[in-house]
C-alpha atoms as a PDB file:
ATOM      1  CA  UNK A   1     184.896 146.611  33.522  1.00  0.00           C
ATOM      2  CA  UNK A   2     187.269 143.770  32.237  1.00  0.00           C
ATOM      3  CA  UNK A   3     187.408 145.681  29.062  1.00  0.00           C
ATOM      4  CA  UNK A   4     189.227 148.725  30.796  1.00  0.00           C
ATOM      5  CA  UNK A   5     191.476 146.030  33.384  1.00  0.00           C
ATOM      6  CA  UNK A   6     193.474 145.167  30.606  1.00  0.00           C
ATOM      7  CA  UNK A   7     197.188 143.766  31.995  1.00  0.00           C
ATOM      8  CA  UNK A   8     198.708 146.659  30.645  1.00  0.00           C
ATOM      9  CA  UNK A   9     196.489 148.901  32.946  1.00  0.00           C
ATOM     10  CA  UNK A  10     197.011 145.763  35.704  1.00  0.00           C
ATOM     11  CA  UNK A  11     200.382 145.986  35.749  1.00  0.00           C
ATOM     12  CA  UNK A  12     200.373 149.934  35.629  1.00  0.00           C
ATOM     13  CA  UNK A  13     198.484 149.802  38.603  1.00  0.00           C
ATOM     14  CA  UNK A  14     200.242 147.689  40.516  1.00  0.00           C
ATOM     15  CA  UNK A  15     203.224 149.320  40.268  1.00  0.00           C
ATOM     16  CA  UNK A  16     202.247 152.777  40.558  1.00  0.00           C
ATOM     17  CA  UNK A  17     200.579 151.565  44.237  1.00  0.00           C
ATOM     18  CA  UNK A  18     204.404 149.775  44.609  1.00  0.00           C
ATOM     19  CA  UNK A  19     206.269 153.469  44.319  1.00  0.00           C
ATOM     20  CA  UNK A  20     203.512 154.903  46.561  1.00  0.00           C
ATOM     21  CA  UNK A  21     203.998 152.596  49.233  1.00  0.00           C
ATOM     22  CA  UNK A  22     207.927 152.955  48.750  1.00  0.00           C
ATOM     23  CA  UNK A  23     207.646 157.071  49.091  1.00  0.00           C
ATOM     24  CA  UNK A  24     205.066 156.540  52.362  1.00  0.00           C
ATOM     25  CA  UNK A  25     206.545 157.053  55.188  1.00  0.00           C
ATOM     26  CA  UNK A  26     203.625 155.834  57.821  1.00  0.00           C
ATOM     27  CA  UNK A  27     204.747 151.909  58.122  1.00  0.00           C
ATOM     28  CA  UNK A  28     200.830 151.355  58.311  1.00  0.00           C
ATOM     29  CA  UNK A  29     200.049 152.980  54.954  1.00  0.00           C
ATOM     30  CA  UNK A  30     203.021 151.618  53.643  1.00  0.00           C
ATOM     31  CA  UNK A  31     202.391 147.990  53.893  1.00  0.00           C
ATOM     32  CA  UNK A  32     198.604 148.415  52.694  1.00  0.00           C
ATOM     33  CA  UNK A  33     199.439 149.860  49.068  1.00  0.00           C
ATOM     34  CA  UNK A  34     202.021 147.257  49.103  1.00  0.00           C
ATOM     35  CA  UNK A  35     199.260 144.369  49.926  1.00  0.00           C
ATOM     36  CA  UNK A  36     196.724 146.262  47.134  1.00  0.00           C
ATOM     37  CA  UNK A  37     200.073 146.157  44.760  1.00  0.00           C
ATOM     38  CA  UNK A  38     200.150 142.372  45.052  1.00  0.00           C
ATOM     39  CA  UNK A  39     196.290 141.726  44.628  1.00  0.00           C
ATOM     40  CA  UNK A  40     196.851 143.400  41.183  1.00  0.00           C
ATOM     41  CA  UNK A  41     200.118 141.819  40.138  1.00  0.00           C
ATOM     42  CA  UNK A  42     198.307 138.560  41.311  1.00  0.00           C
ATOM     43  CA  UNK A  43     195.099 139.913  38.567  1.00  0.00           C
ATOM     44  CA  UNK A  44     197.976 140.416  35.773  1.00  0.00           C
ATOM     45  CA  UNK A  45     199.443 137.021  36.387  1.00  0.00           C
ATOM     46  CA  UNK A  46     195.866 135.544  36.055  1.00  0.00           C
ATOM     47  CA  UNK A  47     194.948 137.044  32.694  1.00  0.00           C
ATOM     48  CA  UNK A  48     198.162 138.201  30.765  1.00  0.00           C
ATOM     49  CA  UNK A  49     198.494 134.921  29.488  1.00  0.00           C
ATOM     50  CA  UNK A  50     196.294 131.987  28.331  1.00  0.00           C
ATOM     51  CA  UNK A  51     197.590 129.682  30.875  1.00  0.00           C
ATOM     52  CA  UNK A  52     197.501 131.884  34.739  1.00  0.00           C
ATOM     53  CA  UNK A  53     201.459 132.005  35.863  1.00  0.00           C
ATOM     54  CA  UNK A  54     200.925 130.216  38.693  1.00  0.00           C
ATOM     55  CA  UNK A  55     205.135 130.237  39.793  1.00  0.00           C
ATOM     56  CA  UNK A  56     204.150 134.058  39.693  1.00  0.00           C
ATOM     57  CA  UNK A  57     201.517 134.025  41.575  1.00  0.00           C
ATOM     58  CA  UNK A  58     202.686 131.399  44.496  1.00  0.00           C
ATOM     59  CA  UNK A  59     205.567 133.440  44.838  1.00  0.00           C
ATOM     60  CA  UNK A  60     203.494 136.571  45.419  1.00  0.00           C
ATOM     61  CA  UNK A  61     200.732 134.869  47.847  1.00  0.00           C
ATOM     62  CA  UNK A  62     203.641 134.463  49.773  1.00  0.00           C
ATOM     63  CA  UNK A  63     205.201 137.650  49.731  1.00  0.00           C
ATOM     64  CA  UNK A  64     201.807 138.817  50.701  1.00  0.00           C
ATOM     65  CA  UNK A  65     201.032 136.992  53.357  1.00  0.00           C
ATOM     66  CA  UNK A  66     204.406 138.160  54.490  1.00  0.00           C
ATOM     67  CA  UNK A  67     203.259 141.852  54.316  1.00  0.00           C
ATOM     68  CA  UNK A  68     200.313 140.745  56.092  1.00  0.00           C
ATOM     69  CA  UNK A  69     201.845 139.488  58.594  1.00  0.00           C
ATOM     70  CA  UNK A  70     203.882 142.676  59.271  1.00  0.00           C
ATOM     71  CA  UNK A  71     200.932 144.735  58.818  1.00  0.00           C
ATOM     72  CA  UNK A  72     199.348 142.499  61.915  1.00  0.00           C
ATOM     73  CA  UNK A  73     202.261 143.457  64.240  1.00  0.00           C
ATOM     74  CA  UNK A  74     202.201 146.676  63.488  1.00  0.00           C
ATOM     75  CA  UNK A  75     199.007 147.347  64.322  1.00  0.00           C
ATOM     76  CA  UNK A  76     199.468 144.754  67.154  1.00  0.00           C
ATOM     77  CA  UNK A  77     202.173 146.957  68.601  1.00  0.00           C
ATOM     78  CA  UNK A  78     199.139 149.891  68.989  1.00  0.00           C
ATOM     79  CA  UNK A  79     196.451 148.390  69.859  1.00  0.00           C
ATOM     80  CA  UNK A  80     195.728 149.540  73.511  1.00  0.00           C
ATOM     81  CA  UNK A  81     194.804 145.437  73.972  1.00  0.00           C
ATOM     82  CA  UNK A  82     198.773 144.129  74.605  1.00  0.00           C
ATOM     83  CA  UNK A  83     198.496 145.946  77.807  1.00  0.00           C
ATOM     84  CA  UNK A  84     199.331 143.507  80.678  1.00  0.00           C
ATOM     85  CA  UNK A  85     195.936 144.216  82.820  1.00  0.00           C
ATOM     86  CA  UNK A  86     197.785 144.999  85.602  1.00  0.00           C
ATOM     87  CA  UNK A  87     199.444 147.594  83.899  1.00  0.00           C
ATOM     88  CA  UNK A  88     196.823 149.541  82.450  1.00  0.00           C
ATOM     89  CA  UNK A  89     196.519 152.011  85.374  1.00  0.00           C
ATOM     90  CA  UNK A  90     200.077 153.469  84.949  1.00  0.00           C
ATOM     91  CA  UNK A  91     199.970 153.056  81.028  1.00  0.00           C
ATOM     92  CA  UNK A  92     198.812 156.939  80.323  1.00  0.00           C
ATOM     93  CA  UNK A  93     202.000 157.441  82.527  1.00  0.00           C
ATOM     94  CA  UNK A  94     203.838 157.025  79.224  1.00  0.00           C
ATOM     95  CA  UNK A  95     201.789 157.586  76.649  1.00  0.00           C
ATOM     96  CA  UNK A  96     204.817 158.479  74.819  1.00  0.00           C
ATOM     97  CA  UNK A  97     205.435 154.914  74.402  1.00  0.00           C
ATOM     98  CA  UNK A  98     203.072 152.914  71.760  1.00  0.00           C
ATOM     99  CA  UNK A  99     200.762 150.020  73.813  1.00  0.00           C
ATOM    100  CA  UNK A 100     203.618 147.577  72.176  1.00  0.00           C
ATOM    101  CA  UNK A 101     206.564 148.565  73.600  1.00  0.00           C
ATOM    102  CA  UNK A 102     205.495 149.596  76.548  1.00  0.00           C
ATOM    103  CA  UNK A 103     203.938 145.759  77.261  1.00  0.00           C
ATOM    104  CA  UNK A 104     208.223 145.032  76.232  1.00  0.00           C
ATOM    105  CA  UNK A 105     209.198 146.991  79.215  1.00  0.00           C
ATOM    106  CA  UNK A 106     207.215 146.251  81.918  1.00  0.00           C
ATOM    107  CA  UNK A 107     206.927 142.918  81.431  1.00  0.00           C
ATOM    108  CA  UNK A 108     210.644 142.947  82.497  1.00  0.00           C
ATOM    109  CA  UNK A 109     209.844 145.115  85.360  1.00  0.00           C
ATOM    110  CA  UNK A 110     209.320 143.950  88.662  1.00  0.00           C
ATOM    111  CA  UNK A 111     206.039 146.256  90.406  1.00  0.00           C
ATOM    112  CA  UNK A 112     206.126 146.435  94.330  1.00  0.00           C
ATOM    113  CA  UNK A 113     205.154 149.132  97.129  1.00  0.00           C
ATOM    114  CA  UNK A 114     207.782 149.312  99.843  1.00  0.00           C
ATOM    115  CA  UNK A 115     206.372 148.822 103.365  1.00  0.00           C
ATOM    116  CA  UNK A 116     209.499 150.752 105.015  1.00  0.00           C
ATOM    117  CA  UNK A 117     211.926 153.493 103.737  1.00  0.00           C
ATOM    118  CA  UNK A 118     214.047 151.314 100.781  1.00  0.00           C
ATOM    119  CA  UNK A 119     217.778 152.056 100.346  1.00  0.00           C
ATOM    120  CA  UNK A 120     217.881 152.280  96.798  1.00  0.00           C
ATOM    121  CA  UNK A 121     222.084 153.680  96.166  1.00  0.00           C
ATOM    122  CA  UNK A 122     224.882 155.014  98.016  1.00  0.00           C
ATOM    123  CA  UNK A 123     226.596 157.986  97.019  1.00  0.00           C
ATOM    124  CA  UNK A 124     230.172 156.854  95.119  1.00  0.00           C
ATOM    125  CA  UNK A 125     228.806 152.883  95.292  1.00  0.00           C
ATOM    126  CA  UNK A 126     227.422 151.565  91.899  1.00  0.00           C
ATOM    127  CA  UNK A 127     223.879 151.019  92.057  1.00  0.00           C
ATOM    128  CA  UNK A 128     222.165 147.826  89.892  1.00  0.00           C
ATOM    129  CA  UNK A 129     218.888 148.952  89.231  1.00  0.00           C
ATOM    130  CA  UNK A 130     216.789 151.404  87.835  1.00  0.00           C
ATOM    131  CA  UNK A 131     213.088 152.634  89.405  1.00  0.00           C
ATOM    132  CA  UNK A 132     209.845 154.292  88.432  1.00  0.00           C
ATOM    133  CA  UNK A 133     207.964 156.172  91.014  1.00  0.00           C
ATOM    134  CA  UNK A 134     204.525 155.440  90.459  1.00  0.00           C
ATOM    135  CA  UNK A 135     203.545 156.898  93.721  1.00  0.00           C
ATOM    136  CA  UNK A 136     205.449 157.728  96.615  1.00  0.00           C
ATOM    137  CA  UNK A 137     208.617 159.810  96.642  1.00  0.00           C
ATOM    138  CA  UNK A 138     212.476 159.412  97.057  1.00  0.00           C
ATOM    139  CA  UNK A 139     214.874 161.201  99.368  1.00  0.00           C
ATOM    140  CA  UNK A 140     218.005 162.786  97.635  1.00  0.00           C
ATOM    141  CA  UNK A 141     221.278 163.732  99.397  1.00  0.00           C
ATOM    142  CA  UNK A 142     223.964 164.958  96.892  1.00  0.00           C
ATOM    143  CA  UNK A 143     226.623 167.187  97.698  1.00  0.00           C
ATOM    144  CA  UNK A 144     225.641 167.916 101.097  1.00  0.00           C
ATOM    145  CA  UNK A 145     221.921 169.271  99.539  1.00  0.00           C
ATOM    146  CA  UNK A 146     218.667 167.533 100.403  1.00  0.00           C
ATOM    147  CA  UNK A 147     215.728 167.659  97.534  1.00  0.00           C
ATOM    148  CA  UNK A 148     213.103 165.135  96.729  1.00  0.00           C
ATOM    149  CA  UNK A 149     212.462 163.164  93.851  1.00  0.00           C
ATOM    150  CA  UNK A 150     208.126 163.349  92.761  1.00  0.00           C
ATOM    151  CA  UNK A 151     205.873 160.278  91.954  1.00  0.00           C
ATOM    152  CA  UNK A 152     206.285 159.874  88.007  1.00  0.00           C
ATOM    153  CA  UNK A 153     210.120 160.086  87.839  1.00  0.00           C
ATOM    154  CA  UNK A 154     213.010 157.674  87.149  1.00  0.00           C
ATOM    155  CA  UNK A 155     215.734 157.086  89.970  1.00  0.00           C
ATOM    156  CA  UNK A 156     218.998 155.316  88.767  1.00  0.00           C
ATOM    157  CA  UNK A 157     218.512 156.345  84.978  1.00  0.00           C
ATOM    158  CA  UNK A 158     222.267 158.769  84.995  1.00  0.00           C
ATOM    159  CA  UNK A 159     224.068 155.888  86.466  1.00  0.00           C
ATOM    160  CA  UNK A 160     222.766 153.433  84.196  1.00  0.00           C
ATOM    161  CA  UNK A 161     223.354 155.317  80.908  1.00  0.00           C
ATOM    162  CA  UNK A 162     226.506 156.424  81.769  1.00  0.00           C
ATOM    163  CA  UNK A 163     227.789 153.204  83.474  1.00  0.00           C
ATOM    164  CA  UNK A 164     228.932 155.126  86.583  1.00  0.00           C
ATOM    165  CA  UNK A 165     228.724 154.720  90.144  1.00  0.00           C
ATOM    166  CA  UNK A 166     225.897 156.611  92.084  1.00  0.00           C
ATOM    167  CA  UNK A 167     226.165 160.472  92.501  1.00  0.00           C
ATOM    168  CA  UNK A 168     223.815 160.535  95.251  1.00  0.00           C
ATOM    169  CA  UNK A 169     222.212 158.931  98.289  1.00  0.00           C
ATOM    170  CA  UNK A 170     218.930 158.080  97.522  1.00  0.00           C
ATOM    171  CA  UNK A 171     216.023 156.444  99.771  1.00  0.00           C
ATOM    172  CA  UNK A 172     212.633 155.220  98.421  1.00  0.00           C
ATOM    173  CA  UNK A 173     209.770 156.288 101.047  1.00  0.00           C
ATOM    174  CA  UNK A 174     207.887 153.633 103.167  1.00  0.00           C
ATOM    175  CA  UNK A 175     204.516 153.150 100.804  1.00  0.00           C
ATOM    176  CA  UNK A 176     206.147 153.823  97.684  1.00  0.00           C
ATOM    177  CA  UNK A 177     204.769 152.060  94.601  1.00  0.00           C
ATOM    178  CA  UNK A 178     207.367 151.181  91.688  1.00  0.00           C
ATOM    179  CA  UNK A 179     208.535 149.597  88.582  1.00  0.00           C
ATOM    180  CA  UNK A 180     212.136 148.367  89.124  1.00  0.00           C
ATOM    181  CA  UNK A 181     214.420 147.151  86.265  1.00  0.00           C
ATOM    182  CA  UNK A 182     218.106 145.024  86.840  1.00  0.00           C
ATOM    183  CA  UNK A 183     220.704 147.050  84.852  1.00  0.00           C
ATOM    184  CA  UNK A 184     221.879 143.881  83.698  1.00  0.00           C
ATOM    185  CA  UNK A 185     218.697 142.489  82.034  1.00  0.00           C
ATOM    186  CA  UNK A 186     218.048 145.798  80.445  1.00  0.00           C
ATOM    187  CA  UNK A 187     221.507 145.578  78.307  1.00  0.00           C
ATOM    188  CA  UNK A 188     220.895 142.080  77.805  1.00  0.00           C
ATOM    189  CA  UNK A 189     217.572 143.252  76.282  1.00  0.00           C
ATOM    190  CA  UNK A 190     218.456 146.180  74.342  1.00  0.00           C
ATOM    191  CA  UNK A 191     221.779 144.287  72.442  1.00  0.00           C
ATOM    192  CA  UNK A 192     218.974 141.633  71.592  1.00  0.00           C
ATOM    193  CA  UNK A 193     216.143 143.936  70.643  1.00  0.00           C
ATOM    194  CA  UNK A 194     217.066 147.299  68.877  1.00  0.00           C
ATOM    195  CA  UNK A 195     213.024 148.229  69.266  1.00  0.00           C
ATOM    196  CA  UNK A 196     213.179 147.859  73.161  1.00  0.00           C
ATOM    197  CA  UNK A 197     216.433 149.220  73.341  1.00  0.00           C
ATOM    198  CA  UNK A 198     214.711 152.488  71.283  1.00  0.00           C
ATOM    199  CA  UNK A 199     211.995 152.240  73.768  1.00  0.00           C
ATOM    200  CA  UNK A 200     213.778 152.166  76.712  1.00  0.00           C
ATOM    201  CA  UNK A 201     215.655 154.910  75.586  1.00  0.00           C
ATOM    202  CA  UNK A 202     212.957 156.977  74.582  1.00  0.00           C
ATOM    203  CA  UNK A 203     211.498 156.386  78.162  1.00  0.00           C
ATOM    204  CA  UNK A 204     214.359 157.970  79.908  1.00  0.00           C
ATOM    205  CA  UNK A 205     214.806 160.924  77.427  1.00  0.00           C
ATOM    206  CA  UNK A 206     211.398 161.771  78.264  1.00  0.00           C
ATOM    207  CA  UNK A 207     212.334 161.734  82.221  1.00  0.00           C
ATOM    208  CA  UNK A 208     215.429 163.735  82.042  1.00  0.00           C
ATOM    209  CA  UNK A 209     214.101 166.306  79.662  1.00  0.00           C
ATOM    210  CA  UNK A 210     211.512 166.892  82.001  1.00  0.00           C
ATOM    211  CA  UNK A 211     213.838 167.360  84.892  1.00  0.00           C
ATOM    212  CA  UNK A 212     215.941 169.208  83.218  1.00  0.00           C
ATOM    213  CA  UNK A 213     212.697 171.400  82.433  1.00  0.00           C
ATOM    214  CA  UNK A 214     212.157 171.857  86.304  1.00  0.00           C
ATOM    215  CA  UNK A 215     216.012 172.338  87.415  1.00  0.00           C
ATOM    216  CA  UNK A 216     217.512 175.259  88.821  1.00  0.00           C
ATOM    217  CA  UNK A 217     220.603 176.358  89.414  1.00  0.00           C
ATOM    218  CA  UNK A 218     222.039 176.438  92.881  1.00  0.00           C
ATOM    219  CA  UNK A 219     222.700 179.326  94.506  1.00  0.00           C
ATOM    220  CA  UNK A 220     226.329 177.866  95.686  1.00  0.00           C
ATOM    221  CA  UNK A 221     226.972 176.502  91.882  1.00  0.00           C
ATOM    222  CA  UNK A 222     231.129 177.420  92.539  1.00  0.00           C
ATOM    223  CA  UNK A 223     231.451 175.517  95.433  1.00  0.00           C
ATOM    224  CA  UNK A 224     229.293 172.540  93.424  1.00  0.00           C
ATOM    225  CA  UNK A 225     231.517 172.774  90.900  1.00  0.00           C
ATOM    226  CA  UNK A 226     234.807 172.282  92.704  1.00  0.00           C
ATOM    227  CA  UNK A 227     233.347 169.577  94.981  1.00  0.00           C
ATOM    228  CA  UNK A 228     232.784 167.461  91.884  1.00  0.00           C
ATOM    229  CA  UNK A 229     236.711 168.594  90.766  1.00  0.00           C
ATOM    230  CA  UNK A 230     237.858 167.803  94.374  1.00  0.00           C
ATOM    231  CA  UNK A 231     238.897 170.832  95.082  1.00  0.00           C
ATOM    232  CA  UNK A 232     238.891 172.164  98.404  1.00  0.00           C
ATOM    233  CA  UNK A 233     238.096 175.833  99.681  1.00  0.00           C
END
């Protein structure tokens, strides 16, 4: 076996698992040729010479303890254990987020269940915080219509991307369970962190695509248009 590890093939090895790693996409897969890379460089070091390299070899303990390291988070990030426990019951509520960053958002949440109907924004009046039904609906009035807003949707999201005041009247129903989110601590968060700023983006995409999935268009769509131009009939 030592006969057929010479360096040359050492070296050959741990380079071709280098370019593997570097064409992988999958951060997981990645980092793992990368970590069986530096076991062989650290091999080649050891033997190529009479004396091992040991400035070599130092040099790449610590590189791969670095990888490691990374490797750790990563797998950290989807491991379904970084789930806050009191969490876990809403967590297949978005699945589309890994265990990681969801744990990023909620923890900067704030859960409650209203015990009477919650004014949550005024129509024209900027609004400061953003809501997930987890149960429990929401009351709508915008342009004179009435519709209701389901358990498993975001309220707020529109005026909080977009930086505007509130479009509607909106009221949380008495017994409503949510997550609630200060606009303020979310940008905070997201200049800080460009991963929770991805999640939390990713989050809302998911909302509005799905309401724009279940929209229809109003019957009256003129006069909805010139209300929102201020023009009058």
């Amino acid at each position: 076996m030592d006969g057929l590890l010479t360096p040359e093939v050492l070296i050959l090895i741990a380079g071709g698992t280098f370019v593997l790693g570097y064409l992988t996409i999958n951060q997981v897969i990645l980092r793992l040729l990368l970590l069986i890379g530096t076991v062989f460089y650290i091999w080649y070091y050891v033997i190529v010479a009479a004396v091992p390299l040991w400035e070599a070899i130092y040099t790449s303990l610590v590189m791969g303890a670095a990888n490691l390291i990374g490797l750790l988070s990563l797998l950290a990030q989807r491991s379904h254990l970084v789930v806050p426990s009191k969490h876990r019951d809403i967590y297949p509520l978005f699945s589309n987020l890994t265990p990681g960053d969801f744990r990023s958002l909620v923890k900067r949440a704030e859960r409650f269940t209203t015990v009477e109907d919650f004014h949550l924004a005024t129509e024209g009046e900027a609004t400061q915080h953003l809501l997930y039904i987890i149960n429990g609906s929401a009351q709508v009035e915008k342009l004179g219509a009435q519709f209701s807003l389901p358990r498993g949707t975001f309220v707020g999201e529109v005026a909080f991307l977009t930086g505007r005041q509130s479009a509607a009247i909106t009221v949380l129903a008495a017994g409503s369970e949510v997550l609630q989110w200060g606009y303020d601590d979310l940008r905070r968060r997201s200049t800080r962190s460009s991963r929770f700023k991805l999640a939390l983006e990713a989050m809302i995409a998911s909302d509005l695509a799905a309401k724009v999935s279940f929209a229809v268009a109003p019957s009256n769509l003129s006069e909805v248009m010139d209300a929102r131009r201020g023009v009058s009939a």
